[in-house]
C-alpha atoms as a PDB file:
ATOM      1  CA  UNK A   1       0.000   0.000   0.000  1.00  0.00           C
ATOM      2  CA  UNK A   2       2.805   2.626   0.616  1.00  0.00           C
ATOM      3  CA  UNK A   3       4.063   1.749  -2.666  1.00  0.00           C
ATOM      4  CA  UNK A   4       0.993   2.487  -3.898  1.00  0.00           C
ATOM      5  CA  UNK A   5       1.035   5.901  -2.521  1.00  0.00           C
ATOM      6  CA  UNK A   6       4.358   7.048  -3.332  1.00  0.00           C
ATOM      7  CA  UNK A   7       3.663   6.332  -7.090  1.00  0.00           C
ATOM      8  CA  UNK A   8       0.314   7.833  -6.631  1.00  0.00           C
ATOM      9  CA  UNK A   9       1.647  11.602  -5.026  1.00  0.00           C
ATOM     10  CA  UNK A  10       4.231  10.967  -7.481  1.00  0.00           C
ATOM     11  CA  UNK A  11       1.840  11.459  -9.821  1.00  0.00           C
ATOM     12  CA  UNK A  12      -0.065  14.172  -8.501  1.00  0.00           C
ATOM     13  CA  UNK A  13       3.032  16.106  -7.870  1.00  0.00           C
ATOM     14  CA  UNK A  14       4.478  15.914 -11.807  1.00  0.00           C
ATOM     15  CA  UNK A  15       0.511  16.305 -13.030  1.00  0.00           C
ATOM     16  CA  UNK A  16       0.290  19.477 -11.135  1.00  0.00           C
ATOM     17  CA  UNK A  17       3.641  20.693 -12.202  1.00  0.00           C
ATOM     18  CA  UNK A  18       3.361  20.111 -15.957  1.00  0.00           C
ATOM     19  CA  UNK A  19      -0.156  21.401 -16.149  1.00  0.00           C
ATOM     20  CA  UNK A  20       0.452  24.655 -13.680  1.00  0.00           C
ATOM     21  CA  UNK A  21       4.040  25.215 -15.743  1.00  0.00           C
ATOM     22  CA  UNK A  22       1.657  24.554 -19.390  1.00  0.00           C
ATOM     23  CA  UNK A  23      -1.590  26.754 -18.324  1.00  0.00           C
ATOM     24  CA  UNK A  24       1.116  29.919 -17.051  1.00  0.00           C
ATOM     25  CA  UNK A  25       2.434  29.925 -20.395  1.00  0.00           C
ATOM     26  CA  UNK A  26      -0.567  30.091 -21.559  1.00  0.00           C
ATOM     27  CA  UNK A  27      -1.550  32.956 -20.321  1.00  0.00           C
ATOM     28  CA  UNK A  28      -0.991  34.899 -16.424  1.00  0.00           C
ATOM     29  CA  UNK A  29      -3.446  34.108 -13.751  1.00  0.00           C
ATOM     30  CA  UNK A  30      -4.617  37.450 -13.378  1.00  0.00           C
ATOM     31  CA  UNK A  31      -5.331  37.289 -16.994  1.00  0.00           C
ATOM     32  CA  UNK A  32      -8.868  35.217 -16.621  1.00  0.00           C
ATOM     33  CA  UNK A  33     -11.435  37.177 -18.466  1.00  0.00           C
ATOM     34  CA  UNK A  34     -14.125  38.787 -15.995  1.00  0.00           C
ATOM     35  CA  UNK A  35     -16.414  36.355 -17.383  1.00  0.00           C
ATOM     36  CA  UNK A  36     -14.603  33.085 -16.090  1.00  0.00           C
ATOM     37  CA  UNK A  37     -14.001  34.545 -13.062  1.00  0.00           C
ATOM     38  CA  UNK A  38     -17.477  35.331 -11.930  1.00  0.00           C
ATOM     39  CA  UNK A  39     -19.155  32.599 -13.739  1.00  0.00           C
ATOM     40  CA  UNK A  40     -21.388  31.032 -10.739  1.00  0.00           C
ATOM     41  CA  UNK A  41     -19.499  27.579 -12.105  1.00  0.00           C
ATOM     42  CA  UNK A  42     -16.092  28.664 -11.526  1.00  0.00           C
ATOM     43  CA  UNK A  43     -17.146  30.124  -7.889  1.00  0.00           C
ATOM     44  CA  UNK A  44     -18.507  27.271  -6.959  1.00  0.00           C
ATOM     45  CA  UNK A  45     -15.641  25.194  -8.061  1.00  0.00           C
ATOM     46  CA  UNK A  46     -13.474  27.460  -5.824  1.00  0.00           C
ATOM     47  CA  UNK A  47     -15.722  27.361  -3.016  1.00  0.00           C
ATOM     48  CA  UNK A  48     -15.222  23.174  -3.435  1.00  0.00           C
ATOM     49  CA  UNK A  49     -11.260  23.078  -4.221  1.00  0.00           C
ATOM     50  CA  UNK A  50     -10.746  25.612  -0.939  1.00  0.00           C
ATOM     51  CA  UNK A  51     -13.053  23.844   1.496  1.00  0.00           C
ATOM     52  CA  UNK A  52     -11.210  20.104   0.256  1.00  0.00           C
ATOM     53  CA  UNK A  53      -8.016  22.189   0.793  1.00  0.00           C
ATOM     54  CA  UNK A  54      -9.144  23.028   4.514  1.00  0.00           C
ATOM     55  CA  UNK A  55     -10.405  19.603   4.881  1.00  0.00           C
ATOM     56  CA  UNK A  56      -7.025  18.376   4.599  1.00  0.00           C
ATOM     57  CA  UNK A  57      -5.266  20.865   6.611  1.00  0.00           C
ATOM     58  CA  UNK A  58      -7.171  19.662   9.638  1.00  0.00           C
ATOM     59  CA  UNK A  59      -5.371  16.438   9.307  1.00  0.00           C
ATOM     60  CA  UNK A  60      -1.990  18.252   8.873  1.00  0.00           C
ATOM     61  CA  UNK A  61      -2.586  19.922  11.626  1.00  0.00           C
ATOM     62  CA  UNK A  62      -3.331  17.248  14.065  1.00  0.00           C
ATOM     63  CA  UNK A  63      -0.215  15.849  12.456  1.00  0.00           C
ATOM     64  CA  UNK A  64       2.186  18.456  12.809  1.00  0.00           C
ATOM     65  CA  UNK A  65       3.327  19.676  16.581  1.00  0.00           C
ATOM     66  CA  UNK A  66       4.848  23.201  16.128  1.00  0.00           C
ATOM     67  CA  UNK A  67       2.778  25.939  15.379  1.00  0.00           C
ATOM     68  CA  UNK A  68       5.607  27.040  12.918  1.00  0.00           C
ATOM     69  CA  UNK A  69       4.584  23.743  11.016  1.00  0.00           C
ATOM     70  CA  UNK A  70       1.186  23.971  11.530  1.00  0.00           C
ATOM     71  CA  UNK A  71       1.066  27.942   9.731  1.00  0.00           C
ATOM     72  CA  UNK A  72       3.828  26.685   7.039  1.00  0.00           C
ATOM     73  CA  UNK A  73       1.663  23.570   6.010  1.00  0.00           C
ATOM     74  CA  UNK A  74      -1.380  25.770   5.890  1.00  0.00           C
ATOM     75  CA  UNK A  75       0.052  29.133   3.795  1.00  0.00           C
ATOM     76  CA  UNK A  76       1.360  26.335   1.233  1.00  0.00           C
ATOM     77  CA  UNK A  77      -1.481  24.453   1.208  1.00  0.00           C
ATOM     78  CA  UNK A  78      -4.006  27.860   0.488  1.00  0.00           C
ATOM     79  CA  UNK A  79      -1.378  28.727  -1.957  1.00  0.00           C
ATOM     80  CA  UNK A  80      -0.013  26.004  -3.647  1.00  0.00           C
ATOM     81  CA  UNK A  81      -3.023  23.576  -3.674  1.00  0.00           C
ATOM     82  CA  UNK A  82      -2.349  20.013  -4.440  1.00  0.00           C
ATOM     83  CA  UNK A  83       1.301  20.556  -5.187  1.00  0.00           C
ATOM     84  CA  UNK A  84       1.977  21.605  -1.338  1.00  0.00           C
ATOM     85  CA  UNK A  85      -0.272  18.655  -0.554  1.00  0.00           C
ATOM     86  CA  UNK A  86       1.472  16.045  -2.776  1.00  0.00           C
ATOM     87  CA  UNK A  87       4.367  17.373  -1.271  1.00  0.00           C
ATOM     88  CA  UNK A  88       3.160  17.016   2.050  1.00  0.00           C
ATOM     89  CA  UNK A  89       2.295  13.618   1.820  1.00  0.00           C
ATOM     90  CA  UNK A  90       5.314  12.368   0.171  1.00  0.00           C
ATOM     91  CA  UNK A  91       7.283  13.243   2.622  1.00  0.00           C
ATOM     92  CA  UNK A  92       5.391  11.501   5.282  1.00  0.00           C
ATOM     93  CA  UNK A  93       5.419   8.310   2.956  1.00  0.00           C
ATOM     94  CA  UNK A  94       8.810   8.479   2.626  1.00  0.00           C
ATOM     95  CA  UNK A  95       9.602   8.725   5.974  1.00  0.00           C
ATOM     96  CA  UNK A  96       7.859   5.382   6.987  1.00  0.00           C
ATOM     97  CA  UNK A  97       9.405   1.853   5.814  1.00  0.00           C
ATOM     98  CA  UNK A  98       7.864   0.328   2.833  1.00  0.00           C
ATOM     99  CA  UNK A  99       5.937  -2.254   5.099  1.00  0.00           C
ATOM    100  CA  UNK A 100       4.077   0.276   7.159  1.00  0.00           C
ATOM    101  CA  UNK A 101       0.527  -0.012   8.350  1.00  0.00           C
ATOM    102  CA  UNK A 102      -1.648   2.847   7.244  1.00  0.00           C
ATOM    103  CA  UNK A 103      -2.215   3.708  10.999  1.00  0.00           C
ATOM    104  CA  UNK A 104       1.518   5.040  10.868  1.00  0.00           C
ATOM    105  CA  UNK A 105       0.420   7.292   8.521  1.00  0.00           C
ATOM    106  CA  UNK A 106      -2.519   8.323   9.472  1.00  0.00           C
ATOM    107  CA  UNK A 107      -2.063   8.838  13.278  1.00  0.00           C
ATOM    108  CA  UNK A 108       0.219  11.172  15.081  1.00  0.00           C
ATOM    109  CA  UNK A 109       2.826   9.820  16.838  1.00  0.00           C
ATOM    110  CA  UNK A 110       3.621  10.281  20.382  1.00  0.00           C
END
């Protein structure tokens, strides 16, 4: 299973990359047209990528033990999205042994 996950932030880490690095040469982020930006669509989609975004972050932050952790997981997750979180997670899964149980993962250790 932690195999499994390594490959799979893997993934989410170069996807995010290649299609963040392709879409800014594209065109700037401030650049969306008025019309994308207040389409009731695109709000909502917002409102759903930030709330999964917090979601997680409530798990970091049972996780992580400083406060200087807790704020530095939580401006790069509101900033950096899925890439912080891939991040985030490959680290922890690369910090346990390939034959860990997904409660060392999961659960905070003492």
């Amino acid at each position: 299973m932690i195999w499994f996950l390594r490959i799979f932030f893997v993934v989410v880490l170069v996807s995010m990359l290649g299609v963040t690095s392709w879409a800014s040469q594209q065109c700037a982020l401030w650049a969306i047209p008025g019309s994308v930006g207040g389409h009731p669509w695109f709000i909502a989609t917002l409102f759903d990528t930030y709330w999964a975004f917090l979601t997680f972050y409530c798990w970091v932050a049972y996780k992580e033990r400083s406060w200087f952790g807790r704020i530095g997981w939580l401006l790069g997750i509101l900033l950096l999205g899925n890439i912080a979180m891939a991040v985030y997670m490959l680290i922890l899964l690369f910090r346990v042994p390939s034959n860990a149980r997904m409660e060392d993962i999961l659960l905070r250790t003492a």
